[in-house]
Protein backbone atom coordinates (compact mmCIF):
# COMPACT_ATOMS: atom_id res chain seq x y z
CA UNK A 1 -30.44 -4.69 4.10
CA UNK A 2 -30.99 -3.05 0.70
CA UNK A 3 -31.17 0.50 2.45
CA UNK A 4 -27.95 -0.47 3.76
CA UNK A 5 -25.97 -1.21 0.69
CA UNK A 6 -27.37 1.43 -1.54
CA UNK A 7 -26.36 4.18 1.57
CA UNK A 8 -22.77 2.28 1.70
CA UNK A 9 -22.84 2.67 -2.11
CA UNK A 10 -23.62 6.09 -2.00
CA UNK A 11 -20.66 6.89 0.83
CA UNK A 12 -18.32 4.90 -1.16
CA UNK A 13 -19.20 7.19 -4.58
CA UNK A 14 -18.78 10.62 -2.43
CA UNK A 15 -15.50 9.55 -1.00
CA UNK A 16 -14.17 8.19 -4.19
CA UNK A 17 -15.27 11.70 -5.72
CA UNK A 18 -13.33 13.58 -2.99
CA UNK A 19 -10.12 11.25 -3.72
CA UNK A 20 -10.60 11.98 -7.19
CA UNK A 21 -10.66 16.19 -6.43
CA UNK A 22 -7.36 15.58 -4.19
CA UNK A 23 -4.98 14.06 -6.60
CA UNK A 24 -6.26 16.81 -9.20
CA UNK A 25 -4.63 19.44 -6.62
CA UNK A 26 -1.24 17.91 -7.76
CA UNK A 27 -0.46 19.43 -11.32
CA UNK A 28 1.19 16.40 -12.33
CA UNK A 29 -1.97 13.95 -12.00
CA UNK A 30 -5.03 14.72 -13.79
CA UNK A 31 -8.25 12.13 -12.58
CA UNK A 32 -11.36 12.57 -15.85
CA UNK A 33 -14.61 12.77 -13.79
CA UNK A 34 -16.14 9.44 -12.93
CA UNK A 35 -13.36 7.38 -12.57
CA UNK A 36 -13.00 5.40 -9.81
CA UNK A 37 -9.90 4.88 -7.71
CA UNK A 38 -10.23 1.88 -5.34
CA UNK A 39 -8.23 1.87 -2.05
CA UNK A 40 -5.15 0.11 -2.10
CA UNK A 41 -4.32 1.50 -5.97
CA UNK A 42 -1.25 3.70 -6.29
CA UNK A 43 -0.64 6.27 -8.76
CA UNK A 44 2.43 8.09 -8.09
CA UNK A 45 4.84 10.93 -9.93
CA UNK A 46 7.56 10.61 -7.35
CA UNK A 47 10.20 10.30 -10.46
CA UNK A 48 8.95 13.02 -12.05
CA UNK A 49 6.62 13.06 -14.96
CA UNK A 50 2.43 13.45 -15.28
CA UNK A 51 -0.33 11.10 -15.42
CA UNK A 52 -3.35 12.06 -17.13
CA UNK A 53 -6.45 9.90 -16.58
CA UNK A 54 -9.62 10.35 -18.50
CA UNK A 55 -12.82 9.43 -17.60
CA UNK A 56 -15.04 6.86 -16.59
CA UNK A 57 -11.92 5.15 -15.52
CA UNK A 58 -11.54 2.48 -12.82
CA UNK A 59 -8.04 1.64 -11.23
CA UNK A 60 -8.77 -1.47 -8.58
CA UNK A 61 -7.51 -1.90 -5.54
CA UNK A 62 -3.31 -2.56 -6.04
CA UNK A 63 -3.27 -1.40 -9.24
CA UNK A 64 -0.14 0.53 -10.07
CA UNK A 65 0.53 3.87 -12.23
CA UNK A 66 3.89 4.71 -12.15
CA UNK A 67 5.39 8.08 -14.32
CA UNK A 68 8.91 7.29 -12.86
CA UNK A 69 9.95 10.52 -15.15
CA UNK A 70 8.25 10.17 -17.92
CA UNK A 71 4.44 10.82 -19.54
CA UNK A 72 1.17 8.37 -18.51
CA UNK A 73 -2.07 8.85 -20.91
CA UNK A 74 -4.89 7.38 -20.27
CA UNK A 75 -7.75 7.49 -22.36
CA UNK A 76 -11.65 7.33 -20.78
CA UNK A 77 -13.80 4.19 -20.16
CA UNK A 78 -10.07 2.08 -19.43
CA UNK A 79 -9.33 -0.37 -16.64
CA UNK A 80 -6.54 -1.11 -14.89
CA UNK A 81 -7.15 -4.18 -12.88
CA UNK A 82 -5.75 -5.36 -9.39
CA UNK A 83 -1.52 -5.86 -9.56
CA UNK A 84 -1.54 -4.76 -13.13
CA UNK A 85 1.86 -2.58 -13.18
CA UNK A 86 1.82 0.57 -15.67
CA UNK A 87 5.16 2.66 -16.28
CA UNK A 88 6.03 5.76 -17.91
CA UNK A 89 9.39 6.17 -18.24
CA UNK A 90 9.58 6.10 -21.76
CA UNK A 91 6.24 7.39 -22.75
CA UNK A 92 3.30 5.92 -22.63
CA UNK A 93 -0.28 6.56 -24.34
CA UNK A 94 -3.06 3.94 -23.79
CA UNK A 95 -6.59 4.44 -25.73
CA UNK A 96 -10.48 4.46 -24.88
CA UNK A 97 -12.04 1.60 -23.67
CA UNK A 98 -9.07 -0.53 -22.73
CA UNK A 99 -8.85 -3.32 -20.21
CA UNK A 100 -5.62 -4.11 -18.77
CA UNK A 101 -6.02 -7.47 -16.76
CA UNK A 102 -4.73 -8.26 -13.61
CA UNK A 103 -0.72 -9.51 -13.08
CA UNK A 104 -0.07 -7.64 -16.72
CA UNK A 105 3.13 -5.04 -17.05
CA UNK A 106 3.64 -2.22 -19.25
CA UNK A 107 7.25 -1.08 -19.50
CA UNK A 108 8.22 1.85 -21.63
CA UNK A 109 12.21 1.36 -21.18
CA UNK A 110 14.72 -1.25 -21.02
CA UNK A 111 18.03 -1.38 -19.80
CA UNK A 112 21.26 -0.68 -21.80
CA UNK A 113 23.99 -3.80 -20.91
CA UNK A 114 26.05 -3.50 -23.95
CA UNK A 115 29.50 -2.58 -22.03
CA UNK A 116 31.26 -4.96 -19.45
CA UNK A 117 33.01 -2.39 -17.76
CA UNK A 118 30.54 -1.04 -16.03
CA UNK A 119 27.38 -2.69 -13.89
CA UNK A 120 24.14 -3.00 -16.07
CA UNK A 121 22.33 -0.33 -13.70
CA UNK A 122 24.56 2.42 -14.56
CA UNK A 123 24.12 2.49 -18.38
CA UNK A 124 20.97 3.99 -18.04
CA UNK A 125 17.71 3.32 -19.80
CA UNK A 126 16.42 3.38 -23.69
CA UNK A 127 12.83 5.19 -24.04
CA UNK A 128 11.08 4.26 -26.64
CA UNK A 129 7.77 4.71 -25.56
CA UNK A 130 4.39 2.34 -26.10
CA UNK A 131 1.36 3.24 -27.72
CA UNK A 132 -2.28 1.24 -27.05
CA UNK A 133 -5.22 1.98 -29.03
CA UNK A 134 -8.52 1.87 -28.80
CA UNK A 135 -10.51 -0.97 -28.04
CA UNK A 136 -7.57 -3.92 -26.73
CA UNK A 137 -8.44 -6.36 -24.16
CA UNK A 138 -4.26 -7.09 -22.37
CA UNK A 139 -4.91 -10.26 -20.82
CA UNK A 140 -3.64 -11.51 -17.33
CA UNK A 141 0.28 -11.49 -16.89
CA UNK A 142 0.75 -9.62 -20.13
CA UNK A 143 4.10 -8.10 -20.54
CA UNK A 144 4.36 -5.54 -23.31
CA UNK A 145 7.69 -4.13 -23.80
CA UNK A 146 9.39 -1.12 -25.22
CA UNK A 147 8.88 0.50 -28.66
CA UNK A 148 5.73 -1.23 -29.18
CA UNK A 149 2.31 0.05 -30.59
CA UNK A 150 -0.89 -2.63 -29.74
CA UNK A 151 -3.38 -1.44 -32.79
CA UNK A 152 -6.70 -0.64 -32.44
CA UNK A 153 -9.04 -4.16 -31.49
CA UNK A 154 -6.42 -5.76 -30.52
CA UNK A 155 -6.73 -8.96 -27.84
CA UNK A 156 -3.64 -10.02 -26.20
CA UNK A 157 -3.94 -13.58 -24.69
CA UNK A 158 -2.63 -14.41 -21.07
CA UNK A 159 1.27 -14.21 -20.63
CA UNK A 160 1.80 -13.11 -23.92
CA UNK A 161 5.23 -10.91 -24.57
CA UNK A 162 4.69 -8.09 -26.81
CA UNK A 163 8.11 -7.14 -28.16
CA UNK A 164 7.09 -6.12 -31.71
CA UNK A 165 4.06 -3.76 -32.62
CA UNK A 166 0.75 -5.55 -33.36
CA UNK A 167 -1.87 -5.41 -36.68
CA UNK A 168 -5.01 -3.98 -36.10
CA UNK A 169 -7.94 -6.64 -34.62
CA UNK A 170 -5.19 -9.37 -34.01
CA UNK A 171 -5.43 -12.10 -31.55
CA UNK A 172 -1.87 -12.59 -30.18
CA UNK A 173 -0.83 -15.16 -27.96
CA UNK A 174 2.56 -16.77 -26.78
CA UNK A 175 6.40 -15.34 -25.68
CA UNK A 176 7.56 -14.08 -28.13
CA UNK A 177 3.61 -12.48 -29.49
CA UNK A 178 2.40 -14.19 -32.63
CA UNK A 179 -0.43 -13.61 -34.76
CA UNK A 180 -3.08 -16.05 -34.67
CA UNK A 181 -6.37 -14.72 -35.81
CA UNK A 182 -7.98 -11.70 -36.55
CA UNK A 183 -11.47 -10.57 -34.55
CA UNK A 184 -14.44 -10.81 -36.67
């Protein structure tokens, strides 16, 4: 039984290794070596745009990378766990070492409604961008929003709303984010 798993194991690093070599034939997406890729996980540049993955990586299965036009940086040793949803359209940069936990969104944009006139969908988009540092643990259903940076150490608490940027090693919880300890 053991042989068995460890030659499954073995399959299963080879083909994730030839996945990995594939995407890196498309200009636009850049895998790091070592990152993993599970079936099921979509990372796409249809929009436009680039992703750029570093390594060590691990996107599970339904995870979701999306450029839709705009700029995706990952850094190495980050996680993006099953159903998380990651845009770009704005700009987005996200650090070593983070986890990004299941359910959680990351939305560079948001949409312009300040006329009547016209419907919400044609007044385009404002791109701020969103910046994660090193080190930040995005708990499940997280939804960070445009414009913000999450400092380095940070731990964002389940279904927290990030609309405002973060201090360094904060514990944030609630909708909107607040500020309830710092780590350590």
């Amino acid at each position: 039984m053991r042989i068995i798993v460890r030659i499954i194991n073995k399959i299963l690093r080879v083909l994730y290794s030839i996945k990995r070599h594939y995407i890196n034939l498309r200009p636009t997406i850049q895998i790091g070596k070592g990152t993993i890729i599970e079936k099921g996980a979509i990372i796409s540049t249809r929009y436009g745009g680039t992703i750029t993955i570093g390594e060590n990586c691990h996107i599970s299965r339904y995870g979701h990378i999306l450029s839709c036009g705009g700029n995706i940086i990952i850094g190495n040793n980050s996680t993006v766990n099953p159903f998380a949803m990651v845009y770009g359209q704005g700009g987005l940069k996200i650090g070593n070492g983070v986890r990004i936990a299941t359910q959680s969104t990351i939305l560079p944009s948001n949409h312009i409604f300040d006329r009547k006139d016209i419907m919400i969908y044609e007044q385009g988009l404002s791109k701020k961008g969103i910046v994660t540092e090193d080190d930040v643990w995005i708990g499940a259903g997280v939804k960070i929003l445009d414009g913000v940076i999450i400092r380095k150490g940070c731990v964002i608490g389940a279904n927290t709303v990030v609309n405002k940027s973060t201090e360094q090693y904060g514990i944030y919880v609630g909708a909107p984010a607040r500020l309830i300890r710092k780590r350590g």
